[in-house]
N, C-alpha and C. Protein backbone atom coordinates (compact mmCIF):
# COMPACT_ATOMS: atom_id res chain seq x y z
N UNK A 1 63.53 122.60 24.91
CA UNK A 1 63.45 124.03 24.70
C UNK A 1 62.30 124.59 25.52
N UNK A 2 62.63 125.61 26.29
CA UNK A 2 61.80 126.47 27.59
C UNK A 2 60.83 126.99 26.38
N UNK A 3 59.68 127.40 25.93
CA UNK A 3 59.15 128.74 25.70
C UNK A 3 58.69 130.12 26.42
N UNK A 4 58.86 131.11 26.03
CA UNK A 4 58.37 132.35 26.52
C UNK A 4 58.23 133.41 25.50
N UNK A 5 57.32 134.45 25.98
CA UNK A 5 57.26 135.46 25.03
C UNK A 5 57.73 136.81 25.62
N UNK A 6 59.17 137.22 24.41
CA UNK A 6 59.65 138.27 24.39
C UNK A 6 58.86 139.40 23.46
N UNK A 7 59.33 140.46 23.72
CA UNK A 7 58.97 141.70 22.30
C UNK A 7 60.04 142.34 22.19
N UNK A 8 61.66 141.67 22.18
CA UNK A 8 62.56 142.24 22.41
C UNK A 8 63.34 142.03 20.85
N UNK A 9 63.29 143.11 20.10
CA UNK A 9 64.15 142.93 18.74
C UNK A 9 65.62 141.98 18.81
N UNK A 10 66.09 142.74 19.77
CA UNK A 10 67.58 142.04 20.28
C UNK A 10 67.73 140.40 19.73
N UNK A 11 66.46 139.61 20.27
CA UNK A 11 66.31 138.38 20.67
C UNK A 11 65.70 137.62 18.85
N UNK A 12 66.03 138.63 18.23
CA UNK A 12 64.90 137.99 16.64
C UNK A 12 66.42 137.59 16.08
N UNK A 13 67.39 136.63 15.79
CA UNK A 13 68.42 136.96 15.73
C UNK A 13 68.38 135.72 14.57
N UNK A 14 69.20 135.88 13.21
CA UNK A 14 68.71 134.36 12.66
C UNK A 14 68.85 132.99 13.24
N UNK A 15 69.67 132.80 14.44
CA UNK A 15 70.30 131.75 15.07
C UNK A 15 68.97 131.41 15.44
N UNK A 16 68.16 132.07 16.48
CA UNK A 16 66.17 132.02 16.97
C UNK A 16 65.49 131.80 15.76
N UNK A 17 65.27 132.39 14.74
CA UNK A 17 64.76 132.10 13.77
C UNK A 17 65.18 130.77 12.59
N UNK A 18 66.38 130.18 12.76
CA UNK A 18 66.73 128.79 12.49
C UNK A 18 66.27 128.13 13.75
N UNK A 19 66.71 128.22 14.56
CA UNK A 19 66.36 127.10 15.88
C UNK A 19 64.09 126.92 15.33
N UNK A 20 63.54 127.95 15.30
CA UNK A 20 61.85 128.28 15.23
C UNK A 20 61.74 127.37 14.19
N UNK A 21 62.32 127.92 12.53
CA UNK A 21 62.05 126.77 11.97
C UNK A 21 62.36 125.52 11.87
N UNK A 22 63.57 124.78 12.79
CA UNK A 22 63.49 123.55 12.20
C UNK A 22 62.85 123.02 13.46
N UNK A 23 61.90 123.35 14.67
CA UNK A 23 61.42 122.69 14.99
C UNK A 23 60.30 122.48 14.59
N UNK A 24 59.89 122.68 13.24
CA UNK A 24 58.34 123.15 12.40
C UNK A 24 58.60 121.40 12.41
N UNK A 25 57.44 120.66 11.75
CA UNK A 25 57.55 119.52 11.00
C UNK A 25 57.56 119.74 9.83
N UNK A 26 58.25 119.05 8.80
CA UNK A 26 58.34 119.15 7.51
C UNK A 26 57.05 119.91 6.62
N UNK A 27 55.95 119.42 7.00
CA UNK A 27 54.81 119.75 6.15
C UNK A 27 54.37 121.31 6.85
N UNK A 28 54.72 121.41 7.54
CA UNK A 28 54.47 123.04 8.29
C UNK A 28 55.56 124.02 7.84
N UNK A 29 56.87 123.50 7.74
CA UNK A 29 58.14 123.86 7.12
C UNK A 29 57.83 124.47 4.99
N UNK A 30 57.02 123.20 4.90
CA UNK A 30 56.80 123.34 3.11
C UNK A 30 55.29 125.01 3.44
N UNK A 31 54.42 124.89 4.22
CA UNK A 31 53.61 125.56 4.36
C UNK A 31 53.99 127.39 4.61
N UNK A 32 54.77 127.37 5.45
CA UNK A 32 55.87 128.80 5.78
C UNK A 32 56.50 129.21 4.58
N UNK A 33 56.88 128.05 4.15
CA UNK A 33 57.81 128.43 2.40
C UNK A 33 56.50 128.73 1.58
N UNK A 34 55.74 128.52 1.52
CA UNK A 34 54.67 128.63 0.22
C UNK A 34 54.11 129.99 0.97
N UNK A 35 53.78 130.31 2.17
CA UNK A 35 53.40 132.07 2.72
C UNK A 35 54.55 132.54 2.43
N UNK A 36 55.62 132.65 2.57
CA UNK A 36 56.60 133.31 1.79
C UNK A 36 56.87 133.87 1.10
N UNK A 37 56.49 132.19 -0.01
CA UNK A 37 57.02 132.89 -1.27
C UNK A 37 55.68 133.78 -2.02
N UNK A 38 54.71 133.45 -1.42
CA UNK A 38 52.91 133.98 -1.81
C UNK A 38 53.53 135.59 -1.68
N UNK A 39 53.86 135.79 -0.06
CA UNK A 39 53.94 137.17 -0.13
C UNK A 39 55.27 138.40 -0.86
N UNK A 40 56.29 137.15 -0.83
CA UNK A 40 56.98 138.00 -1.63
C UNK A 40 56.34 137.82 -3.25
N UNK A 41 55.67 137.05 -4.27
CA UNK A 41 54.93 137.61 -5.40
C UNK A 41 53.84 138.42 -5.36
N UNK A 42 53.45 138.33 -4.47
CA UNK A 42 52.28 139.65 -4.53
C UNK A 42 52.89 141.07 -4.27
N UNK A 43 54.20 141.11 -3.60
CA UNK A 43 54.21 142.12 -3.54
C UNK A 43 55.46 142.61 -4.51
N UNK A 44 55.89 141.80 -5.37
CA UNK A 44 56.39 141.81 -6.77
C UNK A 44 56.59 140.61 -7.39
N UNK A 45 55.21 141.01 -8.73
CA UNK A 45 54.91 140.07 -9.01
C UNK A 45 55.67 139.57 -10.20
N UNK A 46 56.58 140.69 -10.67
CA UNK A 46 57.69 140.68 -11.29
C UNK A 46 58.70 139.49 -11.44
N UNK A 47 58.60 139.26 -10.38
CA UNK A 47 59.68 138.02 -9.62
C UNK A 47 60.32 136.94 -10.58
N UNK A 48 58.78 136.44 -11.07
CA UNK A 48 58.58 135.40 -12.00
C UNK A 48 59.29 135.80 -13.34
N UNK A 49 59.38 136.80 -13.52
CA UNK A 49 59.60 137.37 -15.20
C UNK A 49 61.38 137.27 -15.21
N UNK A 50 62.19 137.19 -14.03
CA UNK A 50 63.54 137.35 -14.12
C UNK A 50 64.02 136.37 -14.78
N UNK A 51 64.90 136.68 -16.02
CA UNK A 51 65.39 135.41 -16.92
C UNK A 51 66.76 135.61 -16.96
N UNK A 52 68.00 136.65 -16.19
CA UNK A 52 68.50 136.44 -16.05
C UNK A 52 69.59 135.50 -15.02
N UNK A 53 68.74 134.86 -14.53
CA UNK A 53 69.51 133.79 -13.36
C UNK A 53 70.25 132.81 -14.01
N UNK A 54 71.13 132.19 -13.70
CA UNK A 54 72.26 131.48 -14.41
C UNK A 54 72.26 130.42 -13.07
N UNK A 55 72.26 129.27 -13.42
CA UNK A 55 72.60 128.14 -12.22
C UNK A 55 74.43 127.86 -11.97
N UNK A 56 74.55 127.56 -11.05
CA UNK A 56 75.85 127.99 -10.45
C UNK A 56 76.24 125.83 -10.27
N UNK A 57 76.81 125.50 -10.97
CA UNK A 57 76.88 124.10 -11.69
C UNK A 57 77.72 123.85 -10.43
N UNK A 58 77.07 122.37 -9.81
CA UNK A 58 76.56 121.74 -9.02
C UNK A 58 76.21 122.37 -7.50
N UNK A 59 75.47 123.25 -7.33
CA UNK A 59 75.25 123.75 -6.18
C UNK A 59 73.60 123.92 -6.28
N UNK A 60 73.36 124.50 -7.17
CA UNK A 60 72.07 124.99 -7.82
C UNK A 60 71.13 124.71 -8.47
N UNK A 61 70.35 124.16 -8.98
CA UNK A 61 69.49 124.07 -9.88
C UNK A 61 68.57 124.68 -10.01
N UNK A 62 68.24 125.51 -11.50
CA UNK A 62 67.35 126.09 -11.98
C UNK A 62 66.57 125.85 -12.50
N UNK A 63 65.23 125.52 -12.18
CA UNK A 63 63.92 124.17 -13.33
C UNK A 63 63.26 125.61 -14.22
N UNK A 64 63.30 125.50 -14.99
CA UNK A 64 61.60 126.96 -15.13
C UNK A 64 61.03 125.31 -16.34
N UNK A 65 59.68 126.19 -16.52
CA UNK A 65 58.81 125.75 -17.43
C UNK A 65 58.95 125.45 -18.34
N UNK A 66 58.57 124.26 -20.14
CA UNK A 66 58.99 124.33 -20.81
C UNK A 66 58.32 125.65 -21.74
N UNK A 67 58.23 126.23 -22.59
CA UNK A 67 57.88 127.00 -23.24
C UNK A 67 56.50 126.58 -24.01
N UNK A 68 55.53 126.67 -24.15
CA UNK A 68 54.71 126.31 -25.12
C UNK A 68 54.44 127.19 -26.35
C-alpha cells in the first residue's frame, strides 16, 4: 500500500476506512475502540443506562454486570 495525503471527502469512503483499520495491529485496533467508545460516552453518557437491548440469539451477545 502507496501512502499519501489527501483532504478530499470523496476519498473517506468506508472501504479506506476498513482497509486504515485493519492495517492497525491488534493492540492499536483494541486502543481506537476504547477512543471511541470514551468519546461516544462522554458525549452521552446515557449510553450505559439503555436496558432495552435484547440479544439477537446466536449472532450477539449481550454481557452487562451482575446487579449488586
Amino acid at each position: 500500500m502507496q501512502g499519501y495525503v489527501s483532504h478530499d471527502w470523496a476519498e473517506e469512503t468506508i472501504e479506506a476506512k476498513t482497509r486504515w483499520f485493519r492495517s492497525l495491529p491488534v493492540a492499536e485496533r483494541i486502543e481506537v475502540f476504547c477512543a471511541f467508545t470514551d468519546l461516544a460516552l462522554s458525549l452521552n453518557p446515557g449510553l450505559l443506562d439503555k436496558k432495552h437491548v435484547e440479544p439477537v440469539p446466536g449472532r450477539i451477545q449481550v454481557i452487562s454486570l451482575p446487579k449488586r
